[in-house]
Protein backbone atom coordinates (compact mmCIF):
# COMPACT_ATOMS: atom_id res chain seq x y z
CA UNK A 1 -55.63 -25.50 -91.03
CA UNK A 2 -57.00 -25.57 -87.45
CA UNK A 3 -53.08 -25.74 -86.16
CA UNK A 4 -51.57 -22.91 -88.23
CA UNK A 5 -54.08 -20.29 -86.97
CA UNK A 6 -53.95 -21.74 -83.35
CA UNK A 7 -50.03 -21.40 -84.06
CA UNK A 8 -50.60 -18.04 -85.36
CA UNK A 9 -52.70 -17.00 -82.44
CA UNK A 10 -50.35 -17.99 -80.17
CA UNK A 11 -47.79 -15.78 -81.62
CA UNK A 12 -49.50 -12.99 -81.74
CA UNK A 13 -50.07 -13.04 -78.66
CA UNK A 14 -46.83 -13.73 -77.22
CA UNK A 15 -45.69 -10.75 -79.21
CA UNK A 16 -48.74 -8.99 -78.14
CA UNK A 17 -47.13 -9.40 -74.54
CA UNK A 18 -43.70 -9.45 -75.22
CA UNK A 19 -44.43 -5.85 -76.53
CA UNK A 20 -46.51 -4.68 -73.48
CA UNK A 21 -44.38 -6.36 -70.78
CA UNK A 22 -41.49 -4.20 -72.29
CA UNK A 23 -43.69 -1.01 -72.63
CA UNK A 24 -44.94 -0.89 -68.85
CA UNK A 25 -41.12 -1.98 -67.34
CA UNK A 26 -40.14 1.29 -69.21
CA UNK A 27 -42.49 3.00 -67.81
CA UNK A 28 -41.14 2.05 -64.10
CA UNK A 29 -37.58 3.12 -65.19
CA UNK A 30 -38.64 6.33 -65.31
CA UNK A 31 -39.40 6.14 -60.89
CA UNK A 32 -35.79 4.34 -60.62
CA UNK A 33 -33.14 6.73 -58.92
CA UNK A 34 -36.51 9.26 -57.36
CA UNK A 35 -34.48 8.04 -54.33
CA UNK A 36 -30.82 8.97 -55.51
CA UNK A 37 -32.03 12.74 -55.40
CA UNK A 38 -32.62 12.94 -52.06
CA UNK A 39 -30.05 10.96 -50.24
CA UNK A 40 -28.22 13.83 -51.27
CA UNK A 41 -29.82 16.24 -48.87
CA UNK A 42 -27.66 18.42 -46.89
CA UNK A 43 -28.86 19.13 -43.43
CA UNK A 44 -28.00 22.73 -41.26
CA UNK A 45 -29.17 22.95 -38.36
CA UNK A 46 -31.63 25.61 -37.45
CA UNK A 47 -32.10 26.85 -40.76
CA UNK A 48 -35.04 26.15 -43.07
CA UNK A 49 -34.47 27.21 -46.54
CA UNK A 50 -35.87 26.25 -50.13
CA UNK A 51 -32.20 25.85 -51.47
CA UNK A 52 -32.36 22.92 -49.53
CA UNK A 53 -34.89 20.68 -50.75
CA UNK A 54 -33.70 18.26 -53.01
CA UNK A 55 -36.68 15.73 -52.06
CA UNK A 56 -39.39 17.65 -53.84
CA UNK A 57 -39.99 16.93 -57.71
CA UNK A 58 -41.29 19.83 -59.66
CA UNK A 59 -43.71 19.26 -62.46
CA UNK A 60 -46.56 19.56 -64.92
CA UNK A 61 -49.43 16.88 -64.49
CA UNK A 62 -50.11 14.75 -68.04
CA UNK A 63 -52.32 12.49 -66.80
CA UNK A 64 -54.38 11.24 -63.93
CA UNK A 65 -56.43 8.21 -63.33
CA UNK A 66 -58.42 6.97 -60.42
CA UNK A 67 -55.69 5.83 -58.79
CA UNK A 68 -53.23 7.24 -60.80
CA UNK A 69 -50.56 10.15 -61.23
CA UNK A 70 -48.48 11.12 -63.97
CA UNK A 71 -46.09 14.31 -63.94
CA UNK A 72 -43.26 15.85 -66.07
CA UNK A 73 -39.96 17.40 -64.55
CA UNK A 74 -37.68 19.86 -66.24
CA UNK A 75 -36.11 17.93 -67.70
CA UNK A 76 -38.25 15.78 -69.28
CA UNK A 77 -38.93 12.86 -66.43
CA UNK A 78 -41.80 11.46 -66.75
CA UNK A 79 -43.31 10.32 -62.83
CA UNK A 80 -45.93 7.80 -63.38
CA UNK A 81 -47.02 7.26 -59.68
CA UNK A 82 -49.85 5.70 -57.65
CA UNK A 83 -51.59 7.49 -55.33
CA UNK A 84 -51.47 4.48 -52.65
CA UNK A 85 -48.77 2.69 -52.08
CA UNK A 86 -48.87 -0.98 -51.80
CA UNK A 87 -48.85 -1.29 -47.97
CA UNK A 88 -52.08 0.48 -48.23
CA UNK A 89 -50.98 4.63 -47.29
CA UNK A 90 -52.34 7.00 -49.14
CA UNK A 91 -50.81 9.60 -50.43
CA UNK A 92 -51.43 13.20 -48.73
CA UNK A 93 -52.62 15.62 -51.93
CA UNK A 94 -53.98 19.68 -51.68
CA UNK A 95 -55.52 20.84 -54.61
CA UNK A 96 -57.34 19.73 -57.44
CA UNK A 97 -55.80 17.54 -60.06
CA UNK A 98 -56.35 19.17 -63.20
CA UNK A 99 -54.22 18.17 -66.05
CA UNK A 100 -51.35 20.94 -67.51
CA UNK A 101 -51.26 22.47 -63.97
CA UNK A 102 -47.95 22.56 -62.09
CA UNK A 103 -47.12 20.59 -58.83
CA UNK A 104 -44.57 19.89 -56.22
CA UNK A 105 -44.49 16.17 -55.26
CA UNK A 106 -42.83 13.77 -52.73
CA UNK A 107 -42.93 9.86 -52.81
CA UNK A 108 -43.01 7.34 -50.41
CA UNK A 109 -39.91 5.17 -49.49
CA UNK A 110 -40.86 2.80 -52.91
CA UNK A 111 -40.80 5.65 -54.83
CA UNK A 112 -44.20 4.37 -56.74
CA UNK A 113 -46.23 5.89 -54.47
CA UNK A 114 -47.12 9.84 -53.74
CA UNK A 115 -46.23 10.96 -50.52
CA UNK A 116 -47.54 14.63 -50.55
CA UNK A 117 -48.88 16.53 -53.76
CA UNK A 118 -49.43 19.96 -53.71
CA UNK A 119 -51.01 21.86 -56.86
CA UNK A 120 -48.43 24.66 -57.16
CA UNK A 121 -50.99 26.54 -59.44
CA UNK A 122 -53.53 26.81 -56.51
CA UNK A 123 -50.97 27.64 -54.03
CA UNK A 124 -49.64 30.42 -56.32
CA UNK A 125 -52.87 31.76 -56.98
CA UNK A 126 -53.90 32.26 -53.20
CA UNK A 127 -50.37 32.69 -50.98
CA UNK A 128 -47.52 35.23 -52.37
CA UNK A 129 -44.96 33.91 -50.12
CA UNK A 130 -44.40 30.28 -49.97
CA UNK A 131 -41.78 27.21 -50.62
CA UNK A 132 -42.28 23.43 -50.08
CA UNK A 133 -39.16 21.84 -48.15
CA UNK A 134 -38.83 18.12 -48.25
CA UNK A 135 -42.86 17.55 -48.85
CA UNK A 136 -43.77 20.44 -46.32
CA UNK A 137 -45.56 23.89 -46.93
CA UNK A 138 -43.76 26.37 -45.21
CA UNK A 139 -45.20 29.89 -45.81
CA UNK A 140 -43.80 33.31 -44.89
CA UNK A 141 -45.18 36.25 -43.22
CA UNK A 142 -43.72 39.69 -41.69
CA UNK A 143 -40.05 37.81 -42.50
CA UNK A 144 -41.12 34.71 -40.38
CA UNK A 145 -41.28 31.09 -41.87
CA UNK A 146 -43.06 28.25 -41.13
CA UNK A 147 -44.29 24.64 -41.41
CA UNK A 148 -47.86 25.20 -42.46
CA UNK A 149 -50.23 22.22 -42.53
CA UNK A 150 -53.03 22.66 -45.37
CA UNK A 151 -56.43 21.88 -44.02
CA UNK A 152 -57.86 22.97 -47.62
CA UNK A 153 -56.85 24.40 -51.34
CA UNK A 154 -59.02 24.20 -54.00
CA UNK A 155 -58.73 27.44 -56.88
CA UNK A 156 -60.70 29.77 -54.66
CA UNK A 157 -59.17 28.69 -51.10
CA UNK A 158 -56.76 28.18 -48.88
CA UNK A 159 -57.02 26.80 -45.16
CA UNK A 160 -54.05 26.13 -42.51
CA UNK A 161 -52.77 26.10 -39.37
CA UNK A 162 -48.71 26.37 -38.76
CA UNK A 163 -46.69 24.82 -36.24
CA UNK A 164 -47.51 28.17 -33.66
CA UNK A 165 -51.41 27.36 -34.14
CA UNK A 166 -51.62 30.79 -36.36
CA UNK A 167 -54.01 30.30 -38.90
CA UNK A 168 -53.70 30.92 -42.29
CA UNK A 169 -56.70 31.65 -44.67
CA UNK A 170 -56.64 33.23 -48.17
CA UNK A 171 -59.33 33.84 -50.72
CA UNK A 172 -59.64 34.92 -54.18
């Protein structure tokens, strides 16, 4: 008697992991080819325009953990993403992470890892005229772009300098 429910313990739980080993390897198909996007991007020189950028993913966050990501393209994609890669770099991310919000998001080399996150529904809120190009805020003002870097977003705020040193500062 003592065999057959050893035996059937065993099983189980070779099934048991059978069935999660499959679950989680699907869930890493889903990062495969986050590369394949953006070998295709076409450079011009001395031009910076949003019809450009085909690095950026655009989504809706599902899910977060501590150290965890998850967002939702278009078409369906589902990113599930650290925010530190393995080598130890963290990821670069303005705004809160609220789930249901929209984002624009670059990954590292691995593609498992976030490069730069920015919450699109905080940015939209605060700046009228802005695009991200190949993980980079660039923001436009009196017909003039450029590369801003964000020193802070949260729903109320937004904090930069650009590339000239102009600061850029908008409340709600």
């Amino acid at each position: 008697m003592n065999r057959k429910l050893t035996l059937a313990t065993c099983l189980a739980l070779m099934a048991f992991l059978l069935g999660t080993t499959s679950c989680s390897n699907s869930n890493n198909k889903s990062n495969e080819g986050a590369d394949a996007d953006s070998a295709t991007v076409e450079t011009v020189e001395g031009a910076l325009s949003a019809d450009l950028d085909s690095a950026t993913i655009y989504g809706t966050s599902e899910e977060f953990g501590m150290s965890t990501f998850s967002l939702r393209d278009a078409s369906g994609r589902l990113y599930n993403v650290t925010r530190m890669s393995e080598d130890g770099q963290d990821g670069r991310i303005y705004g809160d992470l609220e789930e249901g919000q929209q984002y624009a998001m670059t990954l590292q080399a691995d593609t498992t890892a976030i490069d730069v996150l920015y919450n699109l529904t905080e940015l939209r809120a605060l700046v009228k005229d802005f695009y991200i190009l190949n993980g980079q805020l660039v923001i436009t003002t009196d017909g003039q772009s450029e590369v801003v870097t964000v020193e802070e977003l949260d729903e109320t705020h937004f904090l930069g300098t650009g590339t000239s040193g102009k600061k850029y500062e908008y409340k709600k």
